[in-house]
Protein backbone atom coordinates (compact mmCIF):
# COMPACT_ATOMS: atom_id res chain seq x y z
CA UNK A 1 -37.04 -35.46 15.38
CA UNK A 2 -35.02 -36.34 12.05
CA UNK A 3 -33.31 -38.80 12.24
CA UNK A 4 -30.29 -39.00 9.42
CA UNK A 5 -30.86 -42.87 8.97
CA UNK A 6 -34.15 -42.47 8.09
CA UNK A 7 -35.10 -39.40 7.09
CA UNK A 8 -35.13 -39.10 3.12
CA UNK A 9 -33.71 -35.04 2.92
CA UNK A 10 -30.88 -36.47 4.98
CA UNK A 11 -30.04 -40.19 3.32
CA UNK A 12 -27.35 -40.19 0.85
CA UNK A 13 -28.53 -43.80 -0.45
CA UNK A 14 -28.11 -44.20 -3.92
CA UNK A 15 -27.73 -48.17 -3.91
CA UNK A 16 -27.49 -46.92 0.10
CA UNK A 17 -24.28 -48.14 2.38
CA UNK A 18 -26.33 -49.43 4.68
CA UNK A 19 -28.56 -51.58 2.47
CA UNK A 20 -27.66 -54.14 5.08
CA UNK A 21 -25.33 -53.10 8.17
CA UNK A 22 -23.04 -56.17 7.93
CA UNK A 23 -22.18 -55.00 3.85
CA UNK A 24 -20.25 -52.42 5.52
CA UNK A 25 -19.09 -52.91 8.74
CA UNK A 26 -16.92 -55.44 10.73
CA UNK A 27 -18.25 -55.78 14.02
CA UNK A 28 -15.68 -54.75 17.22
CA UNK A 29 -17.37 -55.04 20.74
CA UNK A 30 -15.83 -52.07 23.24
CA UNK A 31 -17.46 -51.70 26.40
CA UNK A 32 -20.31 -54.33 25.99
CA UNK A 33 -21.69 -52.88 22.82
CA UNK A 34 -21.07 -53.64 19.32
CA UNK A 35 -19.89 -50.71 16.90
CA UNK A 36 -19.61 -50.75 13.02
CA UNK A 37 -16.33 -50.46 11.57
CA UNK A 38 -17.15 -46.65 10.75
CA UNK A 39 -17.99 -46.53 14.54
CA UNK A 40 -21.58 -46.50 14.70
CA UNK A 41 -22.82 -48.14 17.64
CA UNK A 42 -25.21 -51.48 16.93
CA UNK A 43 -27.76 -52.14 20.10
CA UNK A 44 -29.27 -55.18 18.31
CA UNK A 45 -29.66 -55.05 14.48
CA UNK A 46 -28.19 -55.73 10.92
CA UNK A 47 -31.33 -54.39 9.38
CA UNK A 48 -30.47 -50.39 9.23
CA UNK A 49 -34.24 -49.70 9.58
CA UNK A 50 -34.55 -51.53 12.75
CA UNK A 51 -31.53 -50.41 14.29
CA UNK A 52 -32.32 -46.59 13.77
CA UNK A 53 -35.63 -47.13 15.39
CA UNK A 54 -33.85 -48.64 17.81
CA UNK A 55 -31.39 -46.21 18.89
CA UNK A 56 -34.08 -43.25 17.99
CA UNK A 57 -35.76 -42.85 21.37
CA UNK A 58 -32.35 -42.48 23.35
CA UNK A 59 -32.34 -39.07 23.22
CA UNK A 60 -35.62 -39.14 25.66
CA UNK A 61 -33.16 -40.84 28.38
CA UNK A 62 -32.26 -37.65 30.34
CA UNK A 63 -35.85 -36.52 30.68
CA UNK A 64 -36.67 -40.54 32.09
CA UNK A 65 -38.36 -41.57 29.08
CA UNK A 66 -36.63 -44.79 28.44
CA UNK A 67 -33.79 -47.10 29.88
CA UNK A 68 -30.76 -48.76 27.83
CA UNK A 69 -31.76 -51.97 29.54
CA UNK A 70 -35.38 -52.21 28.41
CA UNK A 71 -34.27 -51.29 24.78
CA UNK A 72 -31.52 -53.52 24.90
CA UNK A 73 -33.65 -56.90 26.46
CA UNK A 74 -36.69 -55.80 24.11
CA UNK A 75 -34.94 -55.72 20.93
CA UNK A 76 -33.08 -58.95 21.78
CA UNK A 77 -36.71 -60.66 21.45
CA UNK A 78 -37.03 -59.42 17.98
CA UNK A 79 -35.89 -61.49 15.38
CA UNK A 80 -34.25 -59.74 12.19
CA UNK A 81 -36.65 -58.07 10.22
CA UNK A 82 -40.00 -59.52 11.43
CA UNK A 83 -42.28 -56.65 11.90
CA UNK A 84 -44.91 -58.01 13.43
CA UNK A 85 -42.64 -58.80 15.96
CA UNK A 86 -41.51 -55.37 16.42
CA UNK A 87 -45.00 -54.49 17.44
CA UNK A 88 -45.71 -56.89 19.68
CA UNK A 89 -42.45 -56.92 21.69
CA UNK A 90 -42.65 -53.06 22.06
CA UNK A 91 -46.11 -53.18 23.20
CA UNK A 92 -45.49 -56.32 25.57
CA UNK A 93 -42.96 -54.23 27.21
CA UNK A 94 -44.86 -51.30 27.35
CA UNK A 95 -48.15 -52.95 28.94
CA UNK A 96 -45.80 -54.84 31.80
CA UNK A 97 -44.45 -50.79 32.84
CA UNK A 98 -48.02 -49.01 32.58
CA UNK A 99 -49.70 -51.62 34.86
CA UNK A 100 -46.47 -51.27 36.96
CA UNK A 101 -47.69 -47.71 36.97
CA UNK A 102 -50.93 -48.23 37.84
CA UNK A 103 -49.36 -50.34 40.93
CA UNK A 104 -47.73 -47.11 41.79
CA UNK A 105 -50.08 -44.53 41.33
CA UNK A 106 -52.68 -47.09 43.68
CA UNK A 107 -50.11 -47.05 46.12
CA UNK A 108 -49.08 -43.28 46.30
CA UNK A 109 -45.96 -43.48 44.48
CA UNK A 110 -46.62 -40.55 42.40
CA UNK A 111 -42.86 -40.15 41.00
CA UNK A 112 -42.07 -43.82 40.37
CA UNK A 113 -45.61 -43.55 38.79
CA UNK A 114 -44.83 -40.71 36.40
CA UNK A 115 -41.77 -42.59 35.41
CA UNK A 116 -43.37 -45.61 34.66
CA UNK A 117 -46.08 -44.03 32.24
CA UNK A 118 -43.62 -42.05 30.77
CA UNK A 119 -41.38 -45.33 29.72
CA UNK A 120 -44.19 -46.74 28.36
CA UNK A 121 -45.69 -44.07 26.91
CA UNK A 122 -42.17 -44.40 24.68
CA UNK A 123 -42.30 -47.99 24.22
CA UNK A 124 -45.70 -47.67 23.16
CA UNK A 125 -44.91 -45.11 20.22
CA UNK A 126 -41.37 -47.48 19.32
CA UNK A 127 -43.98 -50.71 18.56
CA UNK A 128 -45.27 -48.70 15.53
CA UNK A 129 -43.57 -46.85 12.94
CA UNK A 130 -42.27 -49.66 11.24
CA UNK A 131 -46.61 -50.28 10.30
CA UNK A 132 -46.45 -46.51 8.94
CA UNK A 133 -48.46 -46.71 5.02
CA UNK A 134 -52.00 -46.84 3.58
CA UNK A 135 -54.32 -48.20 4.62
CA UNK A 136 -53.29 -47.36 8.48
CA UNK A 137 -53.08 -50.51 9.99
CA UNK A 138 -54.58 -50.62 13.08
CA UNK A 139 -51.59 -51.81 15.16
CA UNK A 140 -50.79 -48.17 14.28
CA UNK A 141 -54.12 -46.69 15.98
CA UNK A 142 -54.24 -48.78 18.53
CA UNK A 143 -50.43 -48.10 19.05
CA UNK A 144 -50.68 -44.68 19.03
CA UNK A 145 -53.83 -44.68 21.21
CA UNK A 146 -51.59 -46.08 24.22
CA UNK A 147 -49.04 -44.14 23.81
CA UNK A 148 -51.05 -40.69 24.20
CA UNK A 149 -52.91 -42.74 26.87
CA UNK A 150 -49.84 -43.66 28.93
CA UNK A 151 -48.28 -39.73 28.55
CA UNK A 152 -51.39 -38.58 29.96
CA UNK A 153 -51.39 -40.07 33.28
CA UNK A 154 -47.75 -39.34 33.40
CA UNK A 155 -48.72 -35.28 32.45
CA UNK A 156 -51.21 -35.15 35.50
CA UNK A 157 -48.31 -36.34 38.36
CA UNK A 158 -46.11 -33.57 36.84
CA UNK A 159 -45.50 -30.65 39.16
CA UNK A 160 -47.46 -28.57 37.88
CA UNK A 161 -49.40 -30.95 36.16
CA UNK A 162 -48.68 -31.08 31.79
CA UNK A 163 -52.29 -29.59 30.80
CA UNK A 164 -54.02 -31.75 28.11
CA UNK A 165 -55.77 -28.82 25.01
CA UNK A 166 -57.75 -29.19 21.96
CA UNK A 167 -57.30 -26.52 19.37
CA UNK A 168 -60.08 -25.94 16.96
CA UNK A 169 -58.84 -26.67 13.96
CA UNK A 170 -60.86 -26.81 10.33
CA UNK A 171 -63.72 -29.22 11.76
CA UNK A 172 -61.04 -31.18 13.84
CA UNK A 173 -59.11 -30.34 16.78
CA UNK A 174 -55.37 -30.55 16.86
CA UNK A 175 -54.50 -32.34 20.02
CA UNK A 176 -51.63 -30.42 22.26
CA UNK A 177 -50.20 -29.50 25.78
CA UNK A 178 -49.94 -26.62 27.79
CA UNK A 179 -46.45 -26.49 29.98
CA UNK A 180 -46.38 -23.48 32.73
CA UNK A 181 -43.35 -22.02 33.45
CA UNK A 182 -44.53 -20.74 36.38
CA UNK A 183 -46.66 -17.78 37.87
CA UNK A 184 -46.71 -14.41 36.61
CA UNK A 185 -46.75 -13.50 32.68
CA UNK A 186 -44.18 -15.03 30.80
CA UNK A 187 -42.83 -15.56 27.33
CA UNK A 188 -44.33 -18.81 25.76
CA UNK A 189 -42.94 -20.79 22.92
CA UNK A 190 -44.72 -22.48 20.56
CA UNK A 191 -43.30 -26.01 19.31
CA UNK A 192 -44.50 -27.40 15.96
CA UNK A 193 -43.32 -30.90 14.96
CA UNK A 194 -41.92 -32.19 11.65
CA UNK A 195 -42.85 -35.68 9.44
CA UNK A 196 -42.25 -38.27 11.99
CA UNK A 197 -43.00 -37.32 15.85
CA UNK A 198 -45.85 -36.90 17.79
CA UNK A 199 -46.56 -33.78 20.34
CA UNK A 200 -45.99 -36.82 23.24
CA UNK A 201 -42.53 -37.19 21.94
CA UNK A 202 -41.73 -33.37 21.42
CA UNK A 203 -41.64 -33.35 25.36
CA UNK A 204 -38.07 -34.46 24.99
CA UNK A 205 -37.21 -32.14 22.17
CA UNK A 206 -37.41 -29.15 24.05
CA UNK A 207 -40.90 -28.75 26.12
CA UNK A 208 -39.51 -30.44 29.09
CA UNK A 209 -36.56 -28.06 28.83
CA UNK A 210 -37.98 -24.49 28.24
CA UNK A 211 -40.28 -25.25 30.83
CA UNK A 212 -37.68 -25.62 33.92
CA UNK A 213 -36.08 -22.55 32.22
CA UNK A 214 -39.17 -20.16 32.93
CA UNK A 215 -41.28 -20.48 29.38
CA UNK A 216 -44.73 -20.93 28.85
CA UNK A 217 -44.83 -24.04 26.17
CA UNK A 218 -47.67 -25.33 24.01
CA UNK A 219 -46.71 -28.39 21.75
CA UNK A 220 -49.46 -29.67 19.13
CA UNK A 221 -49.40 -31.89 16.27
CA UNK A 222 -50.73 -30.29 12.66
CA UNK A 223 -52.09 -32.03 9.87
CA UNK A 224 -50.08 -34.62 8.68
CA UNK A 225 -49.09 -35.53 12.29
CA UNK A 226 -49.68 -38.07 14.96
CA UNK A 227 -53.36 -38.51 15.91
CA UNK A 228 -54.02 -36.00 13.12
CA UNK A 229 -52.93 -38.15 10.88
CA UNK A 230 -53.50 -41.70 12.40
CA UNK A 231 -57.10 -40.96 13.73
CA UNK A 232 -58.60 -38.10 11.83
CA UNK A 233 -56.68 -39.12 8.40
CA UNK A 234 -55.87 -35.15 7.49
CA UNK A 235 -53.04 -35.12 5.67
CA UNK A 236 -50.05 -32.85 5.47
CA UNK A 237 -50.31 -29.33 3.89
CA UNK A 238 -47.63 -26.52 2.93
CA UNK A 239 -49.57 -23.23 4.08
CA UNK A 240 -48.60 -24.07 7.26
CA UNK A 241 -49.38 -20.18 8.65
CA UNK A 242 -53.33 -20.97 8.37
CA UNK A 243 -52.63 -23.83 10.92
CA UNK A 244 -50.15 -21.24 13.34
CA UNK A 245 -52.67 -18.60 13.03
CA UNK A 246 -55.14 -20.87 14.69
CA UNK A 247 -52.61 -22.31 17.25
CA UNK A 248 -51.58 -18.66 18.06
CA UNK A 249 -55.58 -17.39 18.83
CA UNK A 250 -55.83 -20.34 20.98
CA UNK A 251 -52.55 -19.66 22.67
CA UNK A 252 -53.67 -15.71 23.38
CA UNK A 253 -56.20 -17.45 25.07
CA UNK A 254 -53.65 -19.26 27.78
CA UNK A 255 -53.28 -17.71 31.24
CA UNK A 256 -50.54 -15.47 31.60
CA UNK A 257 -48.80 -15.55 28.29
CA UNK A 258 -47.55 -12.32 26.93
CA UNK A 259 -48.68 -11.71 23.41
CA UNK A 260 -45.52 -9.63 22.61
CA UNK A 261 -43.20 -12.96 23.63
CA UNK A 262 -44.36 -15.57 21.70
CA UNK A 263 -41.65 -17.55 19.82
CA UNK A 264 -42.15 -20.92 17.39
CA UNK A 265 -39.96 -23.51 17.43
CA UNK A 266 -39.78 -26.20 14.40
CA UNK A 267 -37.30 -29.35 14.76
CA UNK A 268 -36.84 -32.04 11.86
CA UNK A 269 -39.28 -30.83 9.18
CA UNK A 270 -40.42 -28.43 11.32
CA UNK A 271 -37.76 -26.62 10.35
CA UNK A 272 -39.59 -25.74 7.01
CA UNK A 273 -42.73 -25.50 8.73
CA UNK A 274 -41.53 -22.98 11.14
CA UNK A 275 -40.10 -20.43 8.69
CA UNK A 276 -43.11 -21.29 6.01
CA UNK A 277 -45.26 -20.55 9.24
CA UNK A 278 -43.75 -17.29 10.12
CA UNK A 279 -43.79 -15.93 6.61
CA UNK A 280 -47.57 -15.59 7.31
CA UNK A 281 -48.35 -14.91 10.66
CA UNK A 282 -47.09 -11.64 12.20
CA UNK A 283 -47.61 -12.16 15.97
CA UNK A 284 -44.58 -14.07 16.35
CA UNK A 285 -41.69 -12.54 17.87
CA UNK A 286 -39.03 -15.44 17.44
CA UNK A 287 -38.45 -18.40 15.13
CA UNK A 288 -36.27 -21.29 15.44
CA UNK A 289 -36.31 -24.02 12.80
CA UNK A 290 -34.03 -27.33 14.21
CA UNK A 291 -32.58 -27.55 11.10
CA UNK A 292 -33.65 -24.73 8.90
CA UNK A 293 -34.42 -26.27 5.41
CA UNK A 294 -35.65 -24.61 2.01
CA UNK A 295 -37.68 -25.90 -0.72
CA UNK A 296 -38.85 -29.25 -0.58
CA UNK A 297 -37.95 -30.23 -4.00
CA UNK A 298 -34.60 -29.00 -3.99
CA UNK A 299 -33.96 -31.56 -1.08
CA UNK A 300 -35.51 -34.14 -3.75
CA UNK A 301 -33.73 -33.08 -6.65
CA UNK A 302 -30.44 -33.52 -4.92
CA UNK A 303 -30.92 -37.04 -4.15
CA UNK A 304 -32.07 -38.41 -7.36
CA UNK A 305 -29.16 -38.11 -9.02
CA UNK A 306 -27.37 -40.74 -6.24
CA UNK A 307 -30.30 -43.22 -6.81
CA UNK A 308 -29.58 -43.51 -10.75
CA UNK A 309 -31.22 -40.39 -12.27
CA UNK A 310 -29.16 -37.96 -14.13
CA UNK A 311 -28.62 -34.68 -12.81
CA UNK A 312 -30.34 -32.79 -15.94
CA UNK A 313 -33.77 -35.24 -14.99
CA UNK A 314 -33.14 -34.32 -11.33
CA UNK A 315 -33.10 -30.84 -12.26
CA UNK A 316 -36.41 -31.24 -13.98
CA UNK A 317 -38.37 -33.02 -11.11
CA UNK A 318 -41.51 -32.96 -11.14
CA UNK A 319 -41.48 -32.08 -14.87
CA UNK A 320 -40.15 -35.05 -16.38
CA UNK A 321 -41.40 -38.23 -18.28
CA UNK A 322 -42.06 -40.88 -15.19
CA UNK A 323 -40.36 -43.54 -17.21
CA UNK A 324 -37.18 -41.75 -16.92
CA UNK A 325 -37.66 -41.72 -12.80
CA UNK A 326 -37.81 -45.87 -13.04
CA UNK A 327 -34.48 -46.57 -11.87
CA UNK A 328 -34.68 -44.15 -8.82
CA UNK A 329 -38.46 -45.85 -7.73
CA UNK A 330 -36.39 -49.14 -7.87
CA UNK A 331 -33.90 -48.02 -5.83
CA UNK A 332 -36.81 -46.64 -2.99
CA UNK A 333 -38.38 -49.99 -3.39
CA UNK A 334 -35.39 -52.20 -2.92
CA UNK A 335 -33.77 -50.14 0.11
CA UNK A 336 -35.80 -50.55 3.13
CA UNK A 337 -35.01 -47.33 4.44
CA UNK A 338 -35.82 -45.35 1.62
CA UNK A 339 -38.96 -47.45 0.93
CA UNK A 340 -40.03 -46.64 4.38
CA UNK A 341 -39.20 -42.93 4.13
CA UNK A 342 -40.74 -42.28 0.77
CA UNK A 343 -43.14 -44.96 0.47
CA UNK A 344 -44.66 -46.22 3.30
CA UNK A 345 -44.24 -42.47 5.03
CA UNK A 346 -43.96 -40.31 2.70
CA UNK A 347 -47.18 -41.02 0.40
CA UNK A 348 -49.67 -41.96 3.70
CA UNK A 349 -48.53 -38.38 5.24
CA UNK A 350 -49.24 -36.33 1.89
CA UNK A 351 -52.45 -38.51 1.23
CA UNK A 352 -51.00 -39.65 -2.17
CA UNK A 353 -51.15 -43.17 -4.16
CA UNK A 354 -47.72 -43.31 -6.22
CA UNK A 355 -44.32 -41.80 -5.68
CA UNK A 356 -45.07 -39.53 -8.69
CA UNK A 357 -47.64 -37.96 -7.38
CA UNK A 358 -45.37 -37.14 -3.82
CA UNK A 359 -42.87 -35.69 -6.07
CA UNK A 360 -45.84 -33.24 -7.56
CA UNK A 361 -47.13 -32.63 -3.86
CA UNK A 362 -43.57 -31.47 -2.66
CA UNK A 363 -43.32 -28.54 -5.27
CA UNK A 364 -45.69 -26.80 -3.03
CA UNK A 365 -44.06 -26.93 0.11
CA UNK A 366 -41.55 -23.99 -0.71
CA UNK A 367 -39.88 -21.45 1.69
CA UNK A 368 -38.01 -19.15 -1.77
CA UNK A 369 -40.88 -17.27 -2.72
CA UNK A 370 -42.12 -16.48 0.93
CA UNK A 371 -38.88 -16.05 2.83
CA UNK A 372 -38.81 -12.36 1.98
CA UNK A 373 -41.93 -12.10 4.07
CA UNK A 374 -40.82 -13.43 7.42
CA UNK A 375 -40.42 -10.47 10.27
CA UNK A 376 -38.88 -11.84 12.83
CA UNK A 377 -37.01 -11.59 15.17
CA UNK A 378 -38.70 -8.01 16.08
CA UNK A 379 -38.47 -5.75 18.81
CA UNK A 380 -40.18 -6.41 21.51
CA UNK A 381 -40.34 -4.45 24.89
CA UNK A 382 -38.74 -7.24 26.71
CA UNK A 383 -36.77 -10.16 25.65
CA UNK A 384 -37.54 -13.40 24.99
CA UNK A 385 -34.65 -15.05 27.43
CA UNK A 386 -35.63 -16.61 30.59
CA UNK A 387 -33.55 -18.51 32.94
């Protein structure tokens, strides 16, 4: 999931708006919530950071995997911009709905149950991303840990059950579930995730949905992604068609998917995955990237110039003397969005020490000199659509 408070291709901070909600906005209260003079609703927080992460996980509300209420009381327990209490409200939430859960599932409740884990599998992953950098601290493992925990007893009361797989992977696995869509050979789409999610979350992208629609789904998380990342320590890598290649053997491998119907699906940086993905592997007979995005660099070199950089150094990135880059690395350091994107994120998932050496890293992720390579869509004797 991107989200456009948070995610560096889509801030436009150069000494950012919202270096602290309340510069910009006068608060008005309609309906029992507070909005920011430009309209932006406000759950809890002044701190930008905090109140995307915040309002993130809604979008998981339809599918049951949070309520407004247990955001709302949660965050109220958090005072401004203490971390530490981030993580341990979150998780204190989280542990009172999994042992409700296990009360359930004891008891027979199998759908309250499923709920339950689910809600906390959510809360679980909220407690967190603010802990994202290098070293990983182990609020983050242990965080992360739960939350897959939690979505696993929740995937086994499913009807049919979410399937738990392990693709072999370069002396690792890459951790992922199996969705039917039901009996009979069917078309099955592949989802790949992007810089911040995990495959647990990329339920609510679209698993859940393709699913009730009739499509085989298998979600997994890459290098550079969720337990890939926080347990294994791989980090992110461009040629992302020698990780599809592997996901796509292991998904010819899946009862009753047809190998001429087999679609990827990229959301939030996986929509340059995706494409990068497809430009190498041939057995794919659909590609969506949710947004479709090009070079990596480009996206960098058009935000420089808004964090105090002039366009003609922009232009040049990585090529240019780091000295003249000072006043933009000021700017990341002193906006905590920014820092969180580019810092704390962005050099932990590229396994890189300083923010010139992320700028050197993101040359490589590229989609203009293999674009001319992608094939699909291509025939195929039937469709793709389902229900």
């Amino acid at each position: 999931m991107a989200c456009a408070a948070i995610d560096p291709l889509q801030t436009s901070a150069a000494k950012c708006r919202d270096k602290t909600c309340s510069d910009t906005m006068d608060l008005q209260y309609r309906g029992g919530s507070a909005f920011c003079r430009d309209g932006r609703m406000k759950i809890q927080f002044d701190d930008p950071l905090f109140e995307a992460w915040t309002q993130r996980f809604l979008f998981t509300m339809p599918e049951g995997g949070c309520e407004i209420g247990e955001i709302k009381a949660t965050a109220a327990r958090i005072p401004e911009g203490n971390r530490d209490a981030w993580y341990r409200e979150w998780t204190a939430t989280a542990d009172r709905l999994f042992a409700d859960a296990e009360a359930s599932a004891a008891h027979g409740s199998r759908v309250s149950a499923r709920y339950l884990y689910l809600r906390a599998s959510t809360y679980y992953r909220m407690s967190y991303p603010l802990l994202y950098g290098r070293p990983t601290d182990p609020r983050v493992k242990a965080g992360y840990a739960r939350e897959a925990e939690a979505f696993t007893h929740a995937a086994a009361l499913f009807e049919p059950p979410i399937v738990p797989v392990a693709i072999p992977f370069a002396g690792t696995t890459l951790p992922g579930w199996f969705y039917s869509g039901g009996p009979g050979t069917r078309p099955l789409i592949i989802g790949t995730n992007g810089y911040d999610e995990t495959v647990q979350i990329m339920h609510y992208g679209h698993a859940a949905a393709a699913q009730r629609r009739g499509y085989h789904v298998l979600t997994f998380d890459g290098p550079g992604q969720g337990r890939v990342l926080i347990e294994d320590g791989v980090p992110m890598r461009p040629d992302w068609e020698t990780v599809i290649r592997v996901v796509v053997d292991f998904a010819l491998t899946l009862p009753s998917v047809d190998p001429e119907r087999i679609a990827l699906a990229g959301w939030s940086f996986g929509g340059y995955l995706a494409p990068r993905a497809a430009s190498g592997e041939q057995r794919l007979a659909a590609l969506i990237a949710d947004p479709g995005q090009w070079d990596l660099i480009a996206a960098i070199r058009a935000i420089f110039p808004r964090l105090g950089v002039s366009a003609e150094v922009a232009k040049a990135l990585p090529d240019v003397d780091e000295a003249a880059l000072e006043p933009a690395f000021a700017a990341i350091r002193e906006n905590p969005q920014l820092n969180w994107s580019f810092v704390q994120r962005g050099l932990w998932v590229h396994g890189v020490r300083t923010l010139m050496d992320y700028l050197r890293v993101c040359v490589a992720f590229r989609l203009s000199d293999r674009v001319s390579a992608i094939r699909c869509p291509r025939r195929a004797s039937r469709t793709m659509t389902r229900a």
